[in-house]
Protein backbone atom coordinates (compact mmCIF):
# COMPACT_ATOMS: atom_id res chain seq x y z
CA UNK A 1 9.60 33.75 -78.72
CA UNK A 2 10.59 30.07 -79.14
CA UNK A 3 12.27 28.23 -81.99
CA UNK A 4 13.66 24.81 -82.07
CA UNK A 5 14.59 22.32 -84.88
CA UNK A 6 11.56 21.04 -86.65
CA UNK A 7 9.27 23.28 -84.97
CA UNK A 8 8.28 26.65 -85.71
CA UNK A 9 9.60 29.78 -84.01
CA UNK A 10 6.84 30.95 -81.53
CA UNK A 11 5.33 34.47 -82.08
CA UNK A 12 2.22 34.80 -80.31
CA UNK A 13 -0.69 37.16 -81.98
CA UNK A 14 -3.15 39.20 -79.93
CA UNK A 15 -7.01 38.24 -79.67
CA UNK A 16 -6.77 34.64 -80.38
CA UNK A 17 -7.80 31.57 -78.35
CA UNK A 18 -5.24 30.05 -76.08
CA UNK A 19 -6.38 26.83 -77.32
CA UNK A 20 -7.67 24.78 -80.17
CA UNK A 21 -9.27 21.87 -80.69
CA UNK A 22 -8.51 20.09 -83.31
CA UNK A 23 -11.38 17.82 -84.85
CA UNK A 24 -9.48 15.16 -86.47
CA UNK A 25 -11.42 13.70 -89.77
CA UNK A 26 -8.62 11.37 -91.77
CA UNK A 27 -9.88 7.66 -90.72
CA UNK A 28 -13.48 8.87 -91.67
CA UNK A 29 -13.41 11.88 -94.17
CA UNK A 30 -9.76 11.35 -95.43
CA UNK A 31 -10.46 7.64 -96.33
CA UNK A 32 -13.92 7.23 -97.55
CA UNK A 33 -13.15 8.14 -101.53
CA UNK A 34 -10.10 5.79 -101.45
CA UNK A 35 -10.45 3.96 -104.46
CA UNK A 36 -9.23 0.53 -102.78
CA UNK A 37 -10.40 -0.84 -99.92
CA UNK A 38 -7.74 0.30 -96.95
CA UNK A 39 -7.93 -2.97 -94.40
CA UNK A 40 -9.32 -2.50 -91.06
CA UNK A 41 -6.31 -3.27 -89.42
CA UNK A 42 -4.67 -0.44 -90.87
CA UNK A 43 -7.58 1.60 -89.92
CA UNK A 44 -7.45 1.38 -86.28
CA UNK A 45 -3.98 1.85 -86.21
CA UNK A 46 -3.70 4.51 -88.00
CA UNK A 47 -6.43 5.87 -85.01
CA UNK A 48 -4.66 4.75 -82.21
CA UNK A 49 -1.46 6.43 -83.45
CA UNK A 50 -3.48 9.84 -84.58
CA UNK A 51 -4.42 9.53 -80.59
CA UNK A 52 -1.10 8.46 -79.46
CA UNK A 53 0.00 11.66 -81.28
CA UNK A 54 -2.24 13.79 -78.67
CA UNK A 55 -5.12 14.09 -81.23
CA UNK A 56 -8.57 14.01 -78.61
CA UNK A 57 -10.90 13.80 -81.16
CA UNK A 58 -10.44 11.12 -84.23
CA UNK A 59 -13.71 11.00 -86.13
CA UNK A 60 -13.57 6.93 -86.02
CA UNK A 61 -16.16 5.85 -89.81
CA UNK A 62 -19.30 6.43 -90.93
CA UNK A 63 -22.60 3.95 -90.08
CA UNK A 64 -23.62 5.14 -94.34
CA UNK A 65 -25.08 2.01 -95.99
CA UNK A 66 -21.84 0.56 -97.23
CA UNK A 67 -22.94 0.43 -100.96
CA UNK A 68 -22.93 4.44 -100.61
CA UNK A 69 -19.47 4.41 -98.98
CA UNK A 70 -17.89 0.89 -99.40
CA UNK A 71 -14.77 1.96 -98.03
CA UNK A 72 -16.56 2.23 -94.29
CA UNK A 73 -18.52 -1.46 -94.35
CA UNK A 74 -16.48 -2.29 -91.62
CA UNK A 75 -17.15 -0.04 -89.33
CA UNK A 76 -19.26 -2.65 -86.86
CA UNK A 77 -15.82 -4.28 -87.02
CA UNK A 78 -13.53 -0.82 -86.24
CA UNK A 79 -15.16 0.54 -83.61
CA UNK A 80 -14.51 -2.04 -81.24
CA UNK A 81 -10.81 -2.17 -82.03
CA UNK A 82 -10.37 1.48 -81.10
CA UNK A 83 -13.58 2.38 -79.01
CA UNK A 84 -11.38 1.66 -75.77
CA UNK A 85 -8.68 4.61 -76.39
CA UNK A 86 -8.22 6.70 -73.12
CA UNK A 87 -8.84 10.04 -73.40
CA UNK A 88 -9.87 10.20 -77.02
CA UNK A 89 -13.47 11.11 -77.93
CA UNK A 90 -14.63 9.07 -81.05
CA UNK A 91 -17.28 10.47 -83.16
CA UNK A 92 -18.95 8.82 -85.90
CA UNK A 93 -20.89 10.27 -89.09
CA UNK A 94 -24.87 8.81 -88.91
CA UNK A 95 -27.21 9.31 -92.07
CA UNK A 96 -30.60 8.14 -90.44
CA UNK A 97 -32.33 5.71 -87.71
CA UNK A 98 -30.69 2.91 -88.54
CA UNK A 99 -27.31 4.06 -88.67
CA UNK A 100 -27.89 5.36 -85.07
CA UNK A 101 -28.87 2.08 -84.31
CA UNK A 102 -25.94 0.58 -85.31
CA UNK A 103 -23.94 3.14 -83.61
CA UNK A 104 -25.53 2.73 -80.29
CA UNK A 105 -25.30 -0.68 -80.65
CA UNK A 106 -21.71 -0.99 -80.35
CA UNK A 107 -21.67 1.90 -77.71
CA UNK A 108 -20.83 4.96 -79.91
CA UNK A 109 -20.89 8.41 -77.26
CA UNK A 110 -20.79 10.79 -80.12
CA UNK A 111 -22.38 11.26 -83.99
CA UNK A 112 -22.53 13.13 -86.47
CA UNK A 113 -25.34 14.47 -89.29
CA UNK A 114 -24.55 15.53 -92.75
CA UNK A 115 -26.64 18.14 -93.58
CA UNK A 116 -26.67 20.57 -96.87
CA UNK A 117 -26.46 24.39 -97.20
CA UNK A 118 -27.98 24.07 -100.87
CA UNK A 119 -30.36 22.64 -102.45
CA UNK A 120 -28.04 21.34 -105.04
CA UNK A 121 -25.55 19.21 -102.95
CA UNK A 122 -28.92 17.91 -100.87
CA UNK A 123 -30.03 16.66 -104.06
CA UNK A 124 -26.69 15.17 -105.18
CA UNK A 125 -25.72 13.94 -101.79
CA UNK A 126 -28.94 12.80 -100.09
CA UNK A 127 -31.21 12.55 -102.99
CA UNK A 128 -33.26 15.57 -100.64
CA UNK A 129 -34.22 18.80 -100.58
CA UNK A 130 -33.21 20.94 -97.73
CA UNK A 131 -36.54 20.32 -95.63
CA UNK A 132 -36.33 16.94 -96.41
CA UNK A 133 -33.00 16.32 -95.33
CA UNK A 134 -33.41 18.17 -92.39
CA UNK A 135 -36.70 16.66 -91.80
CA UNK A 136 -34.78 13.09 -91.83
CA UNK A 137 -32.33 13.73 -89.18
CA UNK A 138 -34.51 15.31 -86.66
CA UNK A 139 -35.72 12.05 -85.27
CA UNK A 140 -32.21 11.07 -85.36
CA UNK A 141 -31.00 14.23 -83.42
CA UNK A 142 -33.47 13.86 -80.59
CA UNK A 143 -33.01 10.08 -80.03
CA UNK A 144 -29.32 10.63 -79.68
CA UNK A 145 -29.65 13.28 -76.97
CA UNK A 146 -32.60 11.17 -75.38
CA UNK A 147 -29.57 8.54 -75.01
CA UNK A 148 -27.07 11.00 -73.48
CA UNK A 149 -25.01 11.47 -76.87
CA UNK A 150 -23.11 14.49 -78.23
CA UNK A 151 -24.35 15.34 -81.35
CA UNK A 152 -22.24 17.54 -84.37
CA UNK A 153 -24.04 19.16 -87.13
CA UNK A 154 -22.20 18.81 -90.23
CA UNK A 155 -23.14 21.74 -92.95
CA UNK A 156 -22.01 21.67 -96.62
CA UNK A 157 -21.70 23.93 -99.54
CA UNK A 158 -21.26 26.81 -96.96
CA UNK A 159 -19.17 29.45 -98.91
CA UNK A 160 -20.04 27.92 -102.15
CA UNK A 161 -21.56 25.25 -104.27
CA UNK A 162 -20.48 23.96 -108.28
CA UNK A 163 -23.88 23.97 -109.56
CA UNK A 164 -25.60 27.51 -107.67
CA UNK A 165 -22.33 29.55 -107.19
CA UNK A 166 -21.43 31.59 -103.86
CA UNK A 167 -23.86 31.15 -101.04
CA UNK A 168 -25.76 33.90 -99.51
CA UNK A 169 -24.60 34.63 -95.76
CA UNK A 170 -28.50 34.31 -94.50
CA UNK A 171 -29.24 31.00 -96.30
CA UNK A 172 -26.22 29.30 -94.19
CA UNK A 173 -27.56 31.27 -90.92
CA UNK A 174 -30.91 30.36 -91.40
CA UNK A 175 -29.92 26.15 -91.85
CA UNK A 176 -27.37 26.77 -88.85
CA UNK A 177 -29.89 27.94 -86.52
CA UNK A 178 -32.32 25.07 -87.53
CA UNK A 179 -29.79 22.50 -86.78
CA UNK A 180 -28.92 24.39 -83.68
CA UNK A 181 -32.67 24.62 -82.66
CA UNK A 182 -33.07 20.46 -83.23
CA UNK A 183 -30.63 19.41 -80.64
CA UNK A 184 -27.19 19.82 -82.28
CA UNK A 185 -24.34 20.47 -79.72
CA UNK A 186 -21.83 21.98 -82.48
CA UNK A 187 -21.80 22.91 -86.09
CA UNK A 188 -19.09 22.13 -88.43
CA UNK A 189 -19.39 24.90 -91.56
CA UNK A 190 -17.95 23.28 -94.33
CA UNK A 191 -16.11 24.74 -97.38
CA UNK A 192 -17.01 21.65 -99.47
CA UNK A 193 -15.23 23.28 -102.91
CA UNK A 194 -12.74 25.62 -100.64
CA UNK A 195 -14.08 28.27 -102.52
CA UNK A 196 -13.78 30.32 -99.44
CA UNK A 197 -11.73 34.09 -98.61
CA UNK A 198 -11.55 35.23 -95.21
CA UNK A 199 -13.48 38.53 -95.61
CA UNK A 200 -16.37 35.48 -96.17
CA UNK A 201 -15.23 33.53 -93.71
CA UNK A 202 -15.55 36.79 -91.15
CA UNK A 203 -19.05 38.03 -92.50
CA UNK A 204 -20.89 34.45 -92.29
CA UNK A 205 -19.43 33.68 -88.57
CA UNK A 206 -20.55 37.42 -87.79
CA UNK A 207 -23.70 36.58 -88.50
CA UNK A 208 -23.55 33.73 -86.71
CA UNK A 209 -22.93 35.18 -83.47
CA UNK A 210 -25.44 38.30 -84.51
CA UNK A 211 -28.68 35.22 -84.80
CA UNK A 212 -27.44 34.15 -81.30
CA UNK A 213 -25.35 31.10 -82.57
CA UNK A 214 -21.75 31.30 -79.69
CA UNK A 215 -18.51 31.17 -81.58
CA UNK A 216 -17.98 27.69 -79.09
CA UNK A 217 -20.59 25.82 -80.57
CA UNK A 218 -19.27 26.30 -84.22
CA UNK A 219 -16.34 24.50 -86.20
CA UNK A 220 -14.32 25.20 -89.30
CA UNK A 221 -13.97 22.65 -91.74
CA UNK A 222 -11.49 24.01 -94.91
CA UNK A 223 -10.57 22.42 -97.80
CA UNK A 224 -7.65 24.07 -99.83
CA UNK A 225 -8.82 24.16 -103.48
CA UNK A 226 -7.08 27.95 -104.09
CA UNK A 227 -4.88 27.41 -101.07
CA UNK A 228 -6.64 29.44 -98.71
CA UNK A 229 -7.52 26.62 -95.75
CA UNK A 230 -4.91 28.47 -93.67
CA UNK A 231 -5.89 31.87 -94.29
CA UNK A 232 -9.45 31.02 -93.51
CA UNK A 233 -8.81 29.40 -90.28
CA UNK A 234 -6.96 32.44 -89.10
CA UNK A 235 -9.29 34.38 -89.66
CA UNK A 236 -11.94 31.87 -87.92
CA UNK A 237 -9.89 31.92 -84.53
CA UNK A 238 -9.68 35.77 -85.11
CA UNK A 239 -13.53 35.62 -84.55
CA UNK A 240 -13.32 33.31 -81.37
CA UNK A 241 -13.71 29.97 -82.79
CA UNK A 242 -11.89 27.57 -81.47
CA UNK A 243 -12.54 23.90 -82.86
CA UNK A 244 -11.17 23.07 -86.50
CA UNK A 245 -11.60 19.95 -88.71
CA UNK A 246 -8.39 18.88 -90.52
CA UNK A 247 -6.98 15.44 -91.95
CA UNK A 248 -3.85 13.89 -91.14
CA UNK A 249 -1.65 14.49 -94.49
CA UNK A 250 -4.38 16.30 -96.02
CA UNK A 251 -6.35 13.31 -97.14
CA UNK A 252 -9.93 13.48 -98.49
CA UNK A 253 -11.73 15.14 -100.86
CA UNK A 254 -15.91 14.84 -102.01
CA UNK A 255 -16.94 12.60 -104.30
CA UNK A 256 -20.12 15.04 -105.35
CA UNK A 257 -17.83 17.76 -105.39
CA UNK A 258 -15.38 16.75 -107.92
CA UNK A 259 -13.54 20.17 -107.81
CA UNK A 260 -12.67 19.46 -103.79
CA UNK A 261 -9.03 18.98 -103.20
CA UNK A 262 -8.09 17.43 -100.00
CA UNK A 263 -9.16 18.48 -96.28
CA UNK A 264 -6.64 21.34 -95.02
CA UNK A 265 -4.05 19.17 -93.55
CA UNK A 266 -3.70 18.82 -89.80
CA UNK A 267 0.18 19.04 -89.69
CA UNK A 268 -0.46 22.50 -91.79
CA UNK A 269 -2.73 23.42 -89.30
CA UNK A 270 -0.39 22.69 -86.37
CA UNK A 271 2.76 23.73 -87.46
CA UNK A 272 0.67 27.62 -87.81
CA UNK A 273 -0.52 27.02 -84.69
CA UNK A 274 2.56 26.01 -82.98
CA UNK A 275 3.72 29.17 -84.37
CA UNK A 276 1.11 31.30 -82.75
CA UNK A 277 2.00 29.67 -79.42
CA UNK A 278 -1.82 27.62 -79.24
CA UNK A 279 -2.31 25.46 -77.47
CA UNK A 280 -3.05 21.89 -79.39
CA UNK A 281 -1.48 18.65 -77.02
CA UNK A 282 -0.32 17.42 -80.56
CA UNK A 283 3.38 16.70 -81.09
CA UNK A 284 4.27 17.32 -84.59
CA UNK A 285 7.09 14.92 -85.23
CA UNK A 286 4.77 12.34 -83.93
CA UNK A 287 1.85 13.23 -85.95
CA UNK A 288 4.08 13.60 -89.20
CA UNK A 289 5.32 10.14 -89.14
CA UNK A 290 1.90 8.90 -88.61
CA UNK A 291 0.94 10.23 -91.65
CA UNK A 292 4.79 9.12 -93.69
CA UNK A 293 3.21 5.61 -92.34
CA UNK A 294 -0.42 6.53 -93.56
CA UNK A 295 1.11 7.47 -97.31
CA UNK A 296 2.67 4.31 -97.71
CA UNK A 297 -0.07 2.43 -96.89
CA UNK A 298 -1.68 3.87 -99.16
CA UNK A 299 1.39 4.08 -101.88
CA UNK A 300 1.78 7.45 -102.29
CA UNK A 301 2.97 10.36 -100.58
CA UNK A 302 1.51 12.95 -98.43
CA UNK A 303 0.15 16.40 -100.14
CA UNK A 304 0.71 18.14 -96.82
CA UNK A 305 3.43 21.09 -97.37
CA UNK A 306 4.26 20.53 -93.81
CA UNK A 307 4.30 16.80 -93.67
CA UNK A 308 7.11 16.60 -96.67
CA UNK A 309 8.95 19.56 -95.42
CA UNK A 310 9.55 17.54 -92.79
CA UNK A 311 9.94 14.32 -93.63
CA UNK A 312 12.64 15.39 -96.01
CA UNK A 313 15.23 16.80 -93.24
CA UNK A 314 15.22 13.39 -91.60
């Protein structure tokens, strides 16, 4: 056991991984619903200081048409300020052909598809059914990995959805293995509403690994609605997974989801990690004043719990 000023005391618990990866998802996911445009300098730098705070992965913007997402239209002019970080892999989100052209254009190693566990959100998000969504980014999928990229399979609505309620267990499965079976290298399971309990959390990543889907291909992405982001990444590295999606400060939210709080925070996330004694390569203090810098950018302060408990003892 450890314990030093600012940082938890370290108590480590049995049958979790020694490390996690943390999929970092502010500059993209945290900012794209800000209601004024955030300028592109201030973009990059808040990714070069997520990296210099030992984040590996920053997802960078999105390659959307920008009069979807007008906060990312510059995102042919941010990826060249920050595509030369050492060390730091740099994913971007990619709706269709063109927005892989765009990102191979400007030498992206990594994307992203945003795919739907509902018919609902497909609909409200992509204007598409399932199939037809799915249908769309398989051309997308198999050109990327015919050019040598790393592709993530994003997966809303996976606990729950506003408009059809909880989500059966199979219907996620049965998505997950067709984005597995196109060419995706991981899956991010979203709790787009963070409608989510563990005992969910535990059945649908059972049957996961039960259809032949490996705990190391899959992510966790929480949002904390009721407050239970925390609980259900415990109990998501209590079933071997080992990669989860959080937001510096806790920014983002879903602008077809209007009952989805912010992303679980990353400091939130580290500070229990820390405390478990996993591994991260993110130092707190340094990641907490990145997002004190991020808040007044934007001109308010952080909703992380972690970030402001912090913050305040300086």
């Amino acid at each position: 056991m450890t314990g030093t000023e600012g940082l938890p005391m370290t108590v480590r618990a049995p049958g979790l991984p020694p490390r996690v990866r943390i999929h970092e998802v502010g500059p993209r996911d945290g900012l794209q619903n800000e209601k004024s445009v955030v300028p592109v300098e201030v973009k990059a730098e808040f990714i070069r200081r997520l990296a210099a705070a030992g984040l590996t992965t920053v997802e960078a913007t999105s390659f959307v048409h920008p009069k979807w997402v007008p906060q990312l239209a510059d995102a042919e002019q941010l990826f060249p300020m920050v595509g030369d970080l050492p060390g730091v892999r740099l994913p971007v989100l990619v709706p269709n052909d063109r927005g892989l052209d765009r990102a191979l254009g400007l030498g992206a190693r990594e994307i992203a598809v945003f795919a739907s566990a509902t018919e609902s959100f497909a609909k409200a998000n992509l204007n598409r059914t399932v199939d037809e969504a799915l249908a769309m980014f398989a051309p997308v999928v198999t050109r990327a990995v015919e050019h040598g990229l790393r592709v993530r399979g994003y997966l809303s609505m996976c606990f729950g959805d506003p408009w059809e309620g909880p989500v059966p267990v199979e219907q996620v499965v049965t998505v997950c293995r067709r984005l597995i079976d196109m060419g995706c290298d991981e899956l991010s399971l979203g709790d787009t509403i963070g409608v989510a309990t563990a005992g969910h959390v535990r059945a649908l990543l059972t049957a996961l690994h039960d259809s032949g889907v490996a705990s190391s291909r899959i992510a966790v992405h929480f949002h904390d609605t009721y407050g239970q982001a925390l609980a259900n990444t415990l109990a998501a590295l209590q079933c071997g997974v080992s990669t989860v999606d959080a937001s510096a400060g806790g920014l983002g939210g879903c602008p077809y989801a209007k009952s989805a709080t912010g992303n679980l925070a990353t400091e939130d996330l580290v500070w229990m990690l820390d405390g478990l004694g996993i591994e991260t390569g993110v130092d707190l203090g340094r990641l907490t004043a990145t997002s004190v810098w991020m808040a007044e950018q934007l001109g308010r302060p952080s909703p992380s719990r972690t970030v402001r408990a912090l913050s305040h003892k300086e």
